[in-house]
C-alpha atoms as a PDB file:
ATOM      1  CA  UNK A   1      26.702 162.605 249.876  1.00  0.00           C
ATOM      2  CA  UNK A   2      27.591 161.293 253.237  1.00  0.00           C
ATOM      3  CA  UNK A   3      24.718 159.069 255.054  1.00  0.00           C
ATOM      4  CA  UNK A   4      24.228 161.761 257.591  1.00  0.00           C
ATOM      5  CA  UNK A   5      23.089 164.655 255.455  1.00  0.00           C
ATOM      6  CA  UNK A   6      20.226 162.550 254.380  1.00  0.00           C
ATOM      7  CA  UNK A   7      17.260 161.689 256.015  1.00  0.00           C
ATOM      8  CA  UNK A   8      16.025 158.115 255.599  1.00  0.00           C
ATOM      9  CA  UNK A   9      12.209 157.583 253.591  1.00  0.00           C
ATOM     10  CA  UNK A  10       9.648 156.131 255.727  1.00  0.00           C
ATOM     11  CA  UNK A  11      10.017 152.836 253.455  1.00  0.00           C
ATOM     12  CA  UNK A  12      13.449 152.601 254.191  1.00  0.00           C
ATOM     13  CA  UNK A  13      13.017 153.239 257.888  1.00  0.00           C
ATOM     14  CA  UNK A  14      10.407 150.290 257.444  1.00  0.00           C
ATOM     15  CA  UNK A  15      12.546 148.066 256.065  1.00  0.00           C
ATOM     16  CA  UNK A  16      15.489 148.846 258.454  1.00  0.00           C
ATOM     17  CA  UNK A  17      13.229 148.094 261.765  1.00  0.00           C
ATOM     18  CA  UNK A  18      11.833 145.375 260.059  1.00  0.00           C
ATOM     19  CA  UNK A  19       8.211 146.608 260.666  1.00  0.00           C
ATOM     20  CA  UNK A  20       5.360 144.454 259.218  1.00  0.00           C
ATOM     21  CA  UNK A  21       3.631 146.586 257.094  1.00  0.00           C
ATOM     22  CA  UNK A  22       1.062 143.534 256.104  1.00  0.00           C
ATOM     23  CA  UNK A  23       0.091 143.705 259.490  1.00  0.00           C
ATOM     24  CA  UNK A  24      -0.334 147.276 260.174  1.00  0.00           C
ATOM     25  CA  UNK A  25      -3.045 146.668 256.802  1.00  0.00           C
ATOM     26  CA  UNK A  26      -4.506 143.870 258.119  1.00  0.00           C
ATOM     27  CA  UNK A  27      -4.835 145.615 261.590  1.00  0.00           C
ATOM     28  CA  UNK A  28      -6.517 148.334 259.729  1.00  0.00           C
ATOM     29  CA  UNK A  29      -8.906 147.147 257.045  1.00  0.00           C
ATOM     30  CA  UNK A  30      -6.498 148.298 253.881  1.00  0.00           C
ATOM     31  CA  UNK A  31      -4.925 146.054 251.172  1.00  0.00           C
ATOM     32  CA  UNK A  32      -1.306 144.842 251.366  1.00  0.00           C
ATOM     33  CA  UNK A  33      -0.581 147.027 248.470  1.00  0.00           C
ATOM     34  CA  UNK A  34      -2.494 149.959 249.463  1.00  0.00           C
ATOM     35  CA  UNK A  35      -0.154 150.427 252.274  1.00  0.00           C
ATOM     36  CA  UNK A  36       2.955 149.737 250.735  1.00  0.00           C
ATOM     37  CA  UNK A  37       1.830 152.656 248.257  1.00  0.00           C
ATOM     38  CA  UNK A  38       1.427 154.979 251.378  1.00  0.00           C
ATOM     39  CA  UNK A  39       4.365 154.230 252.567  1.00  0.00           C
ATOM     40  CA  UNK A  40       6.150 154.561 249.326  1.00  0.00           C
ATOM     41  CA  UNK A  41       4.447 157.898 248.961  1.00  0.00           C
ATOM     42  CA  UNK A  42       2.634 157.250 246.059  1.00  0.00           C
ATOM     43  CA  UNK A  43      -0.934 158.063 247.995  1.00  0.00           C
ATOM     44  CA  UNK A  44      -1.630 159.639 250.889  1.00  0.00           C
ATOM     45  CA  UNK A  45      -3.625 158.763 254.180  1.00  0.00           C
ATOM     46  CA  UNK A  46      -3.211 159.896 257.577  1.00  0.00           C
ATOM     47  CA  UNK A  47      -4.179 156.531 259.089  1.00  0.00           C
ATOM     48  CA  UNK A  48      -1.719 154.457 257.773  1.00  0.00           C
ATOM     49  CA  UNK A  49       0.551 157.257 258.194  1.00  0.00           C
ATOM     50  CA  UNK A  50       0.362 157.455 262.111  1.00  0.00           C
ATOM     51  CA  UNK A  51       0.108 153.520 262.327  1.00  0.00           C
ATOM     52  CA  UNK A  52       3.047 153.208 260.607  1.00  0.00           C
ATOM     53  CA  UNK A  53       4.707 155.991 262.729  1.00  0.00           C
ATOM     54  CA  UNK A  54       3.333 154.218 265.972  1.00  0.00           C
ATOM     55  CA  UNK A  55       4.588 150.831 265.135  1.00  0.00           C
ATOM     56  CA  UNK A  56       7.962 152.427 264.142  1.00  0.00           C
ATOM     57  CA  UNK A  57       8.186 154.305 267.384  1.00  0.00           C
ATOM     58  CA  UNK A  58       7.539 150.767 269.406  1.00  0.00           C
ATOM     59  CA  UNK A  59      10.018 148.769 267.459  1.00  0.00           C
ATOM     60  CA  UNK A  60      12.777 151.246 268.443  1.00  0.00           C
ATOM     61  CA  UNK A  61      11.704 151.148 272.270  1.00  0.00           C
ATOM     62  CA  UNK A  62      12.044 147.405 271.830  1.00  0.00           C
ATOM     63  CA  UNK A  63      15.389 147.348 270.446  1.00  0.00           C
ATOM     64  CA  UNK A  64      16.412 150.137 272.980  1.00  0.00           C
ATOM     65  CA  UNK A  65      15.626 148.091 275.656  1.00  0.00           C
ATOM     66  CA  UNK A  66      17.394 144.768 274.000  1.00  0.00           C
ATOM     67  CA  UNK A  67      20.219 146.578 274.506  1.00  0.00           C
ATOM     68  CA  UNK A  68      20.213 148.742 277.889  1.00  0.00           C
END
């Protein structure tokens, strides 16, 4: 399988942007491990979802503009 016919997990993407997930629970009232199972999709909640989305999105506009 070549790396462009698959789509990376939100974990991974996590990992890759180096986005602080302890943070995002801290910032949010959740446990440490609470999050990590979100984002590991072993629970599900739309609030961590979306923060996690959020602080993704901003990471990547900070990089982008590292380099323009």
């Amino acid at each position: 399988m070549c790396i462009r016919d698959r789509h990376m997990t939100l974990h991974e993407q996590c990992r890759e942007f180096k986005v602080k997930l302890n943070e995002i629970a801290h910032d949010l009232g959740y446990t440490r491990q609470y999050v990590y199972m979100v984002v590991g999709g072993k629970r599900q909640n739309n609030k961590i979802t979306t923060a996690v989305y959020l602080a993704l999105e901003a990471r990547k506009k900070e990089l982008r503009e590292l380099i323009a």
